[in-house]
C-alpha atoms as a PDB file:
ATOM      1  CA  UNK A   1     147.572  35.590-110.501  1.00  0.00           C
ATOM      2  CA  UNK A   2     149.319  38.345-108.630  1.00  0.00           C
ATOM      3  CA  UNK A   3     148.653  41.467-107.900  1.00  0.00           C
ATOM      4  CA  UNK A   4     149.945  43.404-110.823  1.00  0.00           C
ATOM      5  CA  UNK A   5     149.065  47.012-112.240  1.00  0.00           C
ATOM      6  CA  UNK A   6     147.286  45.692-114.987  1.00  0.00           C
ATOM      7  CA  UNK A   7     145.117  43.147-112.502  1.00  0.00           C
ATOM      8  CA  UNK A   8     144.062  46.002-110.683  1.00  0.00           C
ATOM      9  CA  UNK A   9     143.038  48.086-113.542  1.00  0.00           C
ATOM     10  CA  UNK A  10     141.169  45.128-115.162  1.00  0.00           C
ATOM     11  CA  UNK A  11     139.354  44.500-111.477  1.00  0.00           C
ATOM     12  CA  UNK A  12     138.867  48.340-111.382  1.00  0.00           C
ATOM     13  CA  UNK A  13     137.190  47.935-115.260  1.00  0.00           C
ATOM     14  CA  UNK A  14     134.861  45.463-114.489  1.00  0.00           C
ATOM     15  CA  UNK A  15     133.465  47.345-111.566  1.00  0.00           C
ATOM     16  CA  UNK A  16     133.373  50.412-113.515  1.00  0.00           C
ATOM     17  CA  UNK A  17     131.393  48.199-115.921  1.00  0.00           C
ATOM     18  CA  UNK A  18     129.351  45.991-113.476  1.00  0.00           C
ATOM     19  CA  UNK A  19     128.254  49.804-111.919  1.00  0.00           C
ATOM     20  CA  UNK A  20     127.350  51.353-115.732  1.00  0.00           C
ATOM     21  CA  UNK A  21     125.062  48.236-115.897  1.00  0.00           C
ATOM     22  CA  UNK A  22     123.206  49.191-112.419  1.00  0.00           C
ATOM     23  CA  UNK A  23     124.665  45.951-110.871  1.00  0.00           C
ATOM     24  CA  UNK A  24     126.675  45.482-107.446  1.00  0.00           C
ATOM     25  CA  UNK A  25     130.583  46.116-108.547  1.00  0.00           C
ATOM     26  CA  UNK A  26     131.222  44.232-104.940  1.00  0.00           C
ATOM     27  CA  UNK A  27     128.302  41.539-104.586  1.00  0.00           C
ATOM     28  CA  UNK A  28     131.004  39.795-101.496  1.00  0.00           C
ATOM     29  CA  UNK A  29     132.397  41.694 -98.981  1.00  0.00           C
ATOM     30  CA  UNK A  30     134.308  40.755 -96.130  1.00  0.00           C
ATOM     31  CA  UNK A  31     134.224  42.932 -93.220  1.00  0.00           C
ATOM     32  CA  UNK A  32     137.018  42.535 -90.268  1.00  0.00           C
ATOM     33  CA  UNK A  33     138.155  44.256 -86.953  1.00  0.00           C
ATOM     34  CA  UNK A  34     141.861  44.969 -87.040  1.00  0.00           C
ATOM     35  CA  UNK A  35     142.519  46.111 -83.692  1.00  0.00           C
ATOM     36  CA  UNK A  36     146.145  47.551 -82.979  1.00  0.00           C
ATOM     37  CA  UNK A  37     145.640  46.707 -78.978  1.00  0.00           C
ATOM     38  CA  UNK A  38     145.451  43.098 -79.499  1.00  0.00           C
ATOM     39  CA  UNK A  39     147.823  40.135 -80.173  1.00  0.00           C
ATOM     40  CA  UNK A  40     148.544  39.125 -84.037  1.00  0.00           C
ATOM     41  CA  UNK A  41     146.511  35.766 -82.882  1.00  0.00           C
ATOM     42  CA  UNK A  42     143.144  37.810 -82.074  1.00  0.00           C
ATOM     43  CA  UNK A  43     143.571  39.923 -85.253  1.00  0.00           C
ATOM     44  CA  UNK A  44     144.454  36.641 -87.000  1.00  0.00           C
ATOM     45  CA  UNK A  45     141.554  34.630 -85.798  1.00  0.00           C
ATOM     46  CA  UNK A  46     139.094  37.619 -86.189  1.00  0.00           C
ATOM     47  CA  UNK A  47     139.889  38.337 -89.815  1.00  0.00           C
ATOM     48  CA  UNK A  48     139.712  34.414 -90.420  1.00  0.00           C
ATOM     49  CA  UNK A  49     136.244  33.786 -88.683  1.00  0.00           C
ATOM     50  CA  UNK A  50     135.075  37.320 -90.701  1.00  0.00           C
ATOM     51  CA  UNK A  51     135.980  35.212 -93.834  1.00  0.00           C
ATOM     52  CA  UNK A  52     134.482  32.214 -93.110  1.00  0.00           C
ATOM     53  CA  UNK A  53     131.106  33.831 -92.399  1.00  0.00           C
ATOM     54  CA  UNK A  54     131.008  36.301 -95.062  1.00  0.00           C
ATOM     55  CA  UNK A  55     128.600  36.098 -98.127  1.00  0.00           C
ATOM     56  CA  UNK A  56     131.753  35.325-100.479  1.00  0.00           C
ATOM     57  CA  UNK A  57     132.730  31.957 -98.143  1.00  0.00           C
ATOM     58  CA  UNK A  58     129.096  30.667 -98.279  1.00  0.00           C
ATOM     59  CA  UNK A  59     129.010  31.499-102.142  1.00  0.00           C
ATOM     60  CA  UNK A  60     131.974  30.362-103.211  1.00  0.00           C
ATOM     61  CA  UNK A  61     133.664  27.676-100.422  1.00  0.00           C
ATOM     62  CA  UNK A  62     130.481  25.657-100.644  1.00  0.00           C
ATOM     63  CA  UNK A  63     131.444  21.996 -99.474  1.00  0.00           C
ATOM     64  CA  UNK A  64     134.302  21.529-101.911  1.00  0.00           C
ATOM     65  CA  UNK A  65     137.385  21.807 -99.179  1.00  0.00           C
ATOM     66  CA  UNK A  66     139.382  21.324-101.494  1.00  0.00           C
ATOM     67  CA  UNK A  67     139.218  24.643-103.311  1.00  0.00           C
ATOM     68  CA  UNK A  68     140.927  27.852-103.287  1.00  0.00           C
ATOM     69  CA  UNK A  69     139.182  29.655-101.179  1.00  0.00           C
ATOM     70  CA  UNK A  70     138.797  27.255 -98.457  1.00  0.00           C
ATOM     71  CA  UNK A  71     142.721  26.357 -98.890  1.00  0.00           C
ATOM     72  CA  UNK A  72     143.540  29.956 -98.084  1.00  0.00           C
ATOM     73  CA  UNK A  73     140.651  29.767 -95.325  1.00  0.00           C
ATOM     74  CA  UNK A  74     142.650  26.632 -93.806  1.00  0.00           C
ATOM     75  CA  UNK A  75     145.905  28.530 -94.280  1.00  0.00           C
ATOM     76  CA  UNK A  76     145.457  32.012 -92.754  1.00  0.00           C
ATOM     77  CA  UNK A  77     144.152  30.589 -89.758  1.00  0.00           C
ATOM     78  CA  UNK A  78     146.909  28.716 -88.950  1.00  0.00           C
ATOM     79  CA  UNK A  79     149.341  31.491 -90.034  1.00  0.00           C
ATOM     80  CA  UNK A  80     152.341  31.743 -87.737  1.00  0.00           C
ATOM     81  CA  UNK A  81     153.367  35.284 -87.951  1.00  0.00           C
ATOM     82  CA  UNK A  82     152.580  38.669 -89.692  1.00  0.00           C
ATOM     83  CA  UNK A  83     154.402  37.603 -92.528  1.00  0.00           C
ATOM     84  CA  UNK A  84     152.905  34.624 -92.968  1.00  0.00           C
ATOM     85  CA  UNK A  85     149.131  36.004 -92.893  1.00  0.00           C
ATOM     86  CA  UNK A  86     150.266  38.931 -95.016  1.00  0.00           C
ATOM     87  CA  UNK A  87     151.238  36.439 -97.661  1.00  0.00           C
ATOM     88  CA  UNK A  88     147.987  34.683 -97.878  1.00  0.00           C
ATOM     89  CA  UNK A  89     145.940  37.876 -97.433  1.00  0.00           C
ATOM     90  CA  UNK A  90     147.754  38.719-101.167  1.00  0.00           C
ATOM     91  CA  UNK A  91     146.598  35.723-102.045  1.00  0.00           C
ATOM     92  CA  UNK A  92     143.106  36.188-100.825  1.00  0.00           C
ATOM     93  CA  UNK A  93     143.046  39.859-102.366  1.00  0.00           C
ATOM     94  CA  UNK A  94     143.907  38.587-105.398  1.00  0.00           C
ATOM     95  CA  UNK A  95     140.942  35.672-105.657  1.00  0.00           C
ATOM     96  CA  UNK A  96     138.936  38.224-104.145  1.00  0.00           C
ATOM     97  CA  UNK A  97     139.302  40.582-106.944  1.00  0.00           C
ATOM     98  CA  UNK A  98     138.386  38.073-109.473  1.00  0.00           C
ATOM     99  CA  UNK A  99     135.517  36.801-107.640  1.00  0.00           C
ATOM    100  CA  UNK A 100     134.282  40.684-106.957  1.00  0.00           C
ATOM    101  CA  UNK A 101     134.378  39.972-103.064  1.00  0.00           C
ATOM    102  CA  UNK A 102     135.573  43.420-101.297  1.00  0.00           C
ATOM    103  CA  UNK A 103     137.906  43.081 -98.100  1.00  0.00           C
ATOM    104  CA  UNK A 104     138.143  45.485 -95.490  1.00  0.00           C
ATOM    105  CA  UNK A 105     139.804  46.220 -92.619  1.00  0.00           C
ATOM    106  CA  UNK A 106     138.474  48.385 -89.452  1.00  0.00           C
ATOM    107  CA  UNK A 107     138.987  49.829 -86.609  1.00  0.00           C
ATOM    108  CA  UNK A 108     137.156  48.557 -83.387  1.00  0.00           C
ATOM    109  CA  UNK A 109     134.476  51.283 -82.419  1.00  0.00           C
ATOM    110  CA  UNK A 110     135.389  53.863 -79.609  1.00  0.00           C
ATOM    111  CA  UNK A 111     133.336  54.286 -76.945  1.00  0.00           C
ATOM    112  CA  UNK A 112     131.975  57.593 -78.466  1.00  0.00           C
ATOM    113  CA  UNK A 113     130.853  55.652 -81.229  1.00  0.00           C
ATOM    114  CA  UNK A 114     128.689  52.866 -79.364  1.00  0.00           C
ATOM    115  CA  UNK A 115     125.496  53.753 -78.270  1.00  0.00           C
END
């Protein structure tokens, strides 16, 4: 599946629908640090070890290394260049929308914003 218009207004349907039914629209979410000061290889291996511990890789990895999810796992951390990650992250956005797992990106916390 890619990306299409119509995928994203079907994903954007069923979490209209999984909302109108008082459920979680987003029961996985991935949550990464994307920090412009640092090398493609720390944003790389962040975003990759974000993955692998989120709620969606324990659901839905399990044991079976041989699926999806844990193929893309295997290949974005390995990922030789921008390009290369960027094509897998599609990839992952795309399972990720049909498993309801949200992915987001931030920015690493300022110092005005730590306690």
């Amino acid at each position: 599946m890619s990306r299409t218009i119509e995928s994203i207004v079907a994903s954007a349907t069923a979490a209209r629908a999984l909302r109108d039914a008082g459920k979680l629209a987003w029961p996985y979410k991935v949550f990464a640090v994307r920090d412009p000061a640092e090398s493609f290889e720390v944003n790389r291996n962040a975003f990759a070890w974000a993955l692998k511990a989120s709620n969606w890789f324990r659901a839905k990895g399990g044991e079976d290394y041989t699926n999806e999810l844990w193929q893309l796992w295997d290949e974005i951390k390995d990922a030789d260049d921008v390009d290369h990650f960027d094509a897998v992250l599609d990839a992952l956005y795309d399972l990720a929308d049909e498993d309801r797992c949200w992915i987001r990106f931030e920015a690493p916390a300022t110092p005005e914003e730590t306690p």
